[in-house]
C-alpha atoms as a PDB file:
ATOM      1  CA  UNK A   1      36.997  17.881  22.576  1.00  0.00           C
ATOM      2  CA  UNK A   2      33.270  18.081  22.169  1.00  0.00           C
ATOM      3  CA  UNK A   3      31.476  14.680  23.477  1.00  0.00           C
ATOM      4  CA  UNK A   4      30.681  13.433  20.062  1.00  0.00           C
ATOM      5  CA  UNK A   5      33.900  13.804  18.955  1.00  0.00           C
ATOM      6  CA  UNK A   6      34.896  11.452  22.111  1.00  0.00           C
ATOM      7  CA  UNK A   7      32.502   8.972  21.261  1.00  0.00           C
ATOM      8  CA  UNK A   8      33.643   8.893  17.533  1.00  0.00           C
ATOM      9  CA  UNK A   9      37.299   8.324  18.824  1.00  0.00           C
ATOM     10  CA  UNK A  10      35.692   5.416  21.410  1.00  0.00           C
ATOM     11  CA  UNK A  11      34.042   3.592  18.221  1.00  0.00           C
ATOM     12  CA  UNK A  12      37.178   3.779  16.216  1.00  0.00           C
ATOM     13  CA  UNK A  13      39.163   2.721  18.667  1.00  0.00           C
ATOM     14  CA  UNK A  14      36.819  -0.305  19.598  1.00  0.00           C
ATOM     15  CA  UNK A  15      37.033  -1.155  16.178  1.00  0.00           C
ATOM     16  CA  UNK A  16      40.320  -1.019  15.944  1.00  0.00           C
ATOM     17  CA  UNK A  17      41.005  -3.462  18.612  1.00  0.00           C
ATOM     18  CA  UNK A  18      38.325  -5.819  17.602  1.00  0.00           C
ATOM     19  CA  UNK A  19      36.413  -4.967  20.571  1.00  0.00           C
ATOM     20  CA  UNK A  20      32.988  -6.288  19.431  1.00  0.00           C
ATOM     21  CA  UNK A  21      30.067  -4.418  20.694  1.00  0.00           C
ATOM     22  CA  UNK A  22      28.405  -5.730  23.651  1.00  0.00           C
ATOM     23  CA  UNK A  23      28.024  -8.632  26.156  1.00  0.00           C
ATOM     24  CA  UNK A  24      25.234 -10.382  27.349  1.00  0.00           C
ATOM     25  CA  UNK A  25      24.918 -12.638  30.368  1.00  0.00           C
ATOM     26  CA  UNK A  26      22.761 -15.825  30.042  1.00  0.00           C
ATOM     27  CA  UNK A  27      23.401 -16.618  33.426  1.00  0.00           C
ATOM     28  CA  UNK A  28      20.164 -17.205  35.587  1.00  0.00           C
ATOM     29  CA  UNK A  29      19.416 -14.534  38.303  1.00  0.00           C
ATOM     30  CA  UNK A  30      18.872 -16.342  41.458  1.00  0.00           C
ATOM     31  CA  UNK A  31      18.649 -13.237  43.701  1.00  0.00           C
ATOM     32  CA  UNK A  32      16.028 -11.320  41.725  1.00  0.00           C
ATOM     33  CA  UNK A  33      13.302 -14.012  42.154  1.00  0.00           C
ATOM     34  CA  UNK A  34      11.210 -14.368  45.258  1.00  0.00           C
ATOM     35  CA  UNK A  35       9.330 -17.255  46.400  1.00  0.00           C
ATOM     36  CA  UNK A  36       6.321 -17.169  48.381  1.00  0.00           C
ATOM     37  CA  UNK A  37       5.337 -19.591  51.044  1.00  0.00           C
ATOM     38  CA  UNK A  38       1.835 -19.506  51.671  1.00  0.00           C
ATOM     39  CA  UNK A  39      -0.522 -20.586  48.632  1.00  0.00           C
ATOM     40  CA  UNK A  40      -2.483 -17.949  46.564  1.00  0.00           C
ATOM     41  CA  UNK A  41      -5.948 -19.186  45.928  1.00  0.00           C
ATOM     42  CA  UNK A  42      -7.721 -17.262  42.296  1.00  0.00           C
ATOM     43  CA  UNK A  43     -10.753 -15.793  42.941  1.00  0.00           C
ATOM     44  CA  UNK A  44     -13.608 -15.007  40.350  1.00  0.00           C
ATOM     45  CA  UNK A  45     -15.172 -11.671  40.165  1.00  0.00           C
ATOM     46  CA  UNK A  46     -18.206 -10.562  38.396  1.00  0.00           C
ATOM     47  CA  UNK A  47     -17.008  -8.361  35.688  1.00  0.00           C
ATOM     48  CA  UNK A  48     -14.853 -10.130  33.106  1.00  0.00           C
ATOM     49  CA  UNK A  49     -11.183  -9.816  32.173  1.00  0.00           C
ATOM     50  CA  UNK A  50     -10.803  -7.454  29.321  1.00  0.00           C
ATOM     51  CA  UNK A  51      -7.929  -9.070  27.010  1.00  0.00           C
ATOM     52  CA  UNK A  52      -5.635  -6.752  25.228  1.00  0.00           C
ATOM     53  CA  UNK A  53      -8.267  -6.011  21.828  1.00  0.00           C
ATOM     54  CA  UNK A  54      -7.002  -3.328  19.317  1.00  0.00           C
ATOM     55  CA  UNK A  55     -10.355  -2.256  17.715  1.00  0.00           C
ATOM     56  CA  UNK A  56     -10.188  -3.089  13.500  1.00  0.00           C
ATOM     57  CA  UNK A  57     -12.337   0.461  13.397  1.00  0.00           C
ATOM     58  CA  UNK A  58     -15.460  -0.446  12.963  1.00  0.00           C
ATOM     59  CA  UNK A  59     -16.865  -0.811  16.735  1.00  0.00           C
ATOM     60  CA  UNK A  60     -15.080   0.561  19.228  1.00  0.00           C
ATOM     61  CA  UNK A  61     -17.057  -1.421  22.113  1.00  0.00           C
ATOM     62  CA  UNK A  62     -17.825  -4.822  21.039  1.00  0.00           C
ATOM     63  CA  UNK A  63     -15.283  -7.220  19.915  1.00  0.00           C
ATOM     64  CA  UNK A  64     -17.296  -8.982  17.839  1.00  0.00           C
ATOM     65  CA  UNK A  65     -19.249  -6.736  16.067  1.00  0.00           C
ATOM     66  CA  UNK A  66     -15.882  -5.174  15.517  1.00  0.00           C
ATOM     67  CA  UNK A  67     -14.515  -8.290  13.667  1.00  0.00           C
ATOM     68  CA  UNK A  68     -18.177  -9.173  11.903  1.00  0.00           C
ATOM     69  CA  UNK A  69     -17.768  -5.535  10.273  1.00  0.00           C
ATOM     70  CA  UNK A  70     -13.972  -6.264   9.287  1.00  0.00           C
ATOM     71  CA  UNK A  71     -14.564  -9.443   7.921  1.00  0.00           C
ATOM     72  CA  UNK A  72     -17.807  -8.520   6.030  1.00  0.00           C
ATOM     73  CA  UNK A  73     -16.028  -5.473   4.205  1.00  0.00           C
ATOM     74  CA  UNK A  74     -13.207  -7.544   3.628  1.00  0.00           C
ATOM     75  CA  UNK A  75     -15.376  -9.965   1.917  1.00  0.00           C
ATOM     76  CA  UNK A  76     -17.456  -7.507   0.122  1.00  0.00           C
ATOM     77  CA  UNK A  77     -13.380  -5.155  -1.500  1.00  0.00           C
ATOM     78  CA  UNK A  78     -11.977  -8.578  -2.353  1.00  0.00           C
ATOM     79  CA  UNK A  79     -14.165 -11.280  -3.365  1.00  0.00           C
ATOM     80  CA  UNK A  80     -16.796  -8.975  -4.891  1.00  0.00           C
ATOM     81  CA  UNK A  81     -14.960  -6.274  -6.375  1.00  0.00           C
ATOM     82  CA  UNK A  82     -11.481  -7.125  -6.951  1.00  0.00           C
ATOM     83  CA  UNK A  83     -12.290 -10.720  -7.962  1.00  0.00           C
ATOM     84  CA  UNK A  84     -15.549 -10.564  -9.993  1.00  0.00           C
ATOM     85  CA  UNK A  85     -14.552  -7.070 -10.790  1.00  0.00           C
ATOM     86  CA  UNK A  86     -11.978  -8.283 -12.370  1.00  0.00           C
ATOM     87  CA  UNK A  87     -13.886 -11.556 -14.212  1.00  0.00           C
ATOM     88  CA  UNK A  88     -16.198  -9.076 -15.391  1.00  0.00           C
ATOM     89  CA  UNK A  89     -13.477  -6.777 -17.102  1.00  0.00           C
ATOM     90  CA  UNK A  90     -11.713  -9.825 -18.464  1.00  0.00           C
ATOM     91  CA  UNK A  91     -15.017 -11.087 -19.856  1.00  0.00           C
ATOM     92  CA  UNK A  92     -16.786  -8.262 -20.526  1.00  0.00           C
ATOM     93  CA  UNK A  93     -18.417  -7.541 -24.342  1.00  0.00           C
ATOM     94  CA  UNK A  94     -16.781  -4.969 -26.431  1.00  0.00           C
ATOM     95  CA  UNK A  95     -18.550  -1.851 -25.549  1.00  0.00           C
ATOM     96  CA  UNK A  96     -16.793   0.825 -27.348  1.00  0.00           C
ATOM     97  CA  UNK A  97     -17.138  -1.498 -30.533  1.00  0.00           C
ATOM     98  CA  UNK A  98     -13.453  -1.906 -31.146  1.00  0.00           C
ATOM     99  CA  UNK A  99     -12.986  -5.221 -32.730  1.00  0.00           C
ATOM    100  CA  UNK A 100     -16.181  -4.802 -35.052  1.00  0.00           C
ATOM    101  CA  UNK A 101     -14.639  -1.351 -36.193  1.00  0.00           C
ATOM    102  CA  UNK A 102     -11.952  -3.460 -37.025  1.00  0.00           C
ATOM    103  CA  UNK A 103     -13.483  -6.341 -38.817  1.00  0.00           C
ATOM    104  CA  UNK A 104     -15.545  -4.148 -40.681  1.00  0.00           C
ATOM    105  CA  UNK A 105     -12.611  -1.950 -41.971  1.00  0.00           C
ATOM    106  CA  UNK A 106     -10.600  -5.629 -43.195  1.00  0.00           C
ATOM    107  CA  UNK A 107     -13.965  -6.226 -44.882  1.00  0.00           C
ATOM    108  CA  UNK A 108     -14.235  -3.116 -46.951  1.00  0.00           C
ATOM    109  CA  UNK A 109     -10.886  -2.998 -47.779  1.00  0.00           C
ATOM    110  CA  UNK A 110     -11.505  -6.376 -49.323  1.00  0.00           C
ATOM    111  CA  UNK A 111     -14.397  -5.288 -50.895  1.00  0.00           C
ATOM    112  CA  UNK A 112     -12.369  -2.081 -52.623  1.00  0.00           C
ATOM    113  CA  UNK A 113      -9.759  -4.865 -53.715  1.00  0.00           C
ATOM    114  CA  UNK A 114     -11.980  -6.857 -55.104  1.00  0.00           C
ATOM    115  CA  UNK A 115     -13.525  -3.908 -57.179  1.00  0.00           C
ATOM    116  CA  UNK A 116     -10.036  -2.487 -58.303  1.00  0.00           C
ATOM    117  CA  UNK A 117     -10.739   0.989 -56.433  1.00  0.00           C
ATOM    118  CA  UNK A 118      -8.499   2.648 -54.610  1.00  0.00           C
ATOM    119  CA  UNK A 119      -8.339   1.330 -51.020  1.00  0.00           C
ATOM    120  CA  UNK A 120      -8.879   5.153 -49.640  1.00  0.00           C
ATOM    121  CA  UNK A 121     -10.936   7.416 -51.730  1.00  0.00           C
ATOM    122  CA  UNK A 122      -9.188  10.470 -52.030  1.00  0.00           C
ATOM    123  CA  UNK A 123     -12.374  12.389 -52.035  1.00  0.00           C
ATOM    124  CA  UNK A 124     -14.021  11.511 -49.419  1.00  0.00           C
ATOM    125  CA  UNK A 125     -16.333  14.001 -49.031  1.00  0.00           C
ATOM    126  CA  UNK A 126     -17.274  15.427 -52.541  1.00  0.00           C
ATOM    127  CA  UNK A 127     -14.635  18.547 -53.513  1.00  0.00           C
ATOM    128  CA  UNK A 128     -18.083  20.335 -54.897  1.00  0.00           C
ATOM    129  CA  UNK A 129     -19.897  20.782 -51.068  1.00  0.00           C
ATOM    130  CA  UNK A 130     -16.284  22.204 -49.574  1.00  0.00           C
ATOM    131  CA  UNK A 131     -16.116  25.667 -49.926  1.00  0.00           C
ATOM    132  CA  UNK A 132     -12.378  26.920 -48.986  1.00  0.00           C
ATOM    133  CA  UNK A 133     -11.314  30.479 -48.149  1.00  0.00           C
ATOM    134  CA  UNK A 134      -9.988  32.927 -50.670  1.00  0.00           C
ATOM    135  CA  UNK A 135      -6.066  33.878 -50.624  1.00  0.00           C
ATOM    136  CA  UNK A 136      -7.089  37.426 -49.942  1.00  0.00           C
ATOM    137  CA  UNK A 137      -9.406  36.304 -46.725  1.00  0.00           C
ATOM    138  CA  UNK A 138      -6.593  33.882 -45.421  1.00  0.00           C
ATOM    139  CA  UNK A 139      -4.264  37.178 -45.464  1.00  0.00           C
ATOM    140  CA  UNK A 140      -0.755  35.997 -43.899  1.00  0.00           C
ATOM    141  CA  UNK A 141      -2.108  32.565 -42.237  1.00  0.00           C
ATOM    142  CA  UNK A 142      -0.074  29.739 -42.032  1.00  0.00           C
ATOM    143  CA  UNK A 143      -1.456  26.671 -44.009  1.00  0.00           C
ATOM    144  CA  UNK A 144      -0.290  23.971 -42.925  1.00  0.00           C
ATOM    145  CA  UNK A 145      -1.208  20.640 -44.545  1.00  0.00           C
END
């Protein structure tokens, strides 16, 4: 039997038995500490401790000018764009001129109700200025309207 095989059998069987998977020990390890007898006194050097700092991207050599540049741009992409971006687009005027097209359309079909018209003219532009093609110069075109 190939060794996957093996192990397939080994899980089955573990699982068959109720075996469940593995143990830990919470025991304390006595024999892996060591103590030392004589005291350990610090001493200061002149170059300073580097902590463990994962650059944002920004600066790759000061740690503050690192997080001054992260926090400015993300100051500037939410607050200023996202959120007065978006106050602006909520509040903004209507600059394609859709609700006046609109108003104005209810107010001339009022005005053709009022008159008895016809609410669209059939001829809008006047039949006389269109000048259509002959049958003979259409040929086999399909019209369709």
């Amino acid at each position: 039997m190939s060794k996957m095989a093996l192990m397939g059998c080994y899980r089955s069987l573990r699982l068959l038995t109720g075996q469940q998977g593995r143990f830990l020990s919470t025991s304390r390890k006595n024999r892996e500490t060591v103590t030392v007898a004589e005291k350990v006194e610090k001493t200061e050097t002149d170059c300073k401790v580097k902590k463990n700092w994962v650059s944002y991207g920004f600066d790759a050599r000061d740690e503050t000018m690192d997080q001054n540049a992260m926090h400015c741009t993300m100051f500037a992409t939410i607050t200023l764009c996202i959120v007065f971006g978006g106050f602006y687009w909520a509040y903004a005027p209507d600059f394609k001129l859709m609700n006046w097209a609109q108003r104005e359309a209810f107010l001339e079909i009022r005005r053709r109700e009022a008159l008895g018209g016809p609410l669209i003219d059939p001829n809008l532009i006047d039949p006389e200025k269109v000048t259509l093609p002959s049958d003979e110069e259409l040929g086999e075109t399909e019209v369709i309207i």
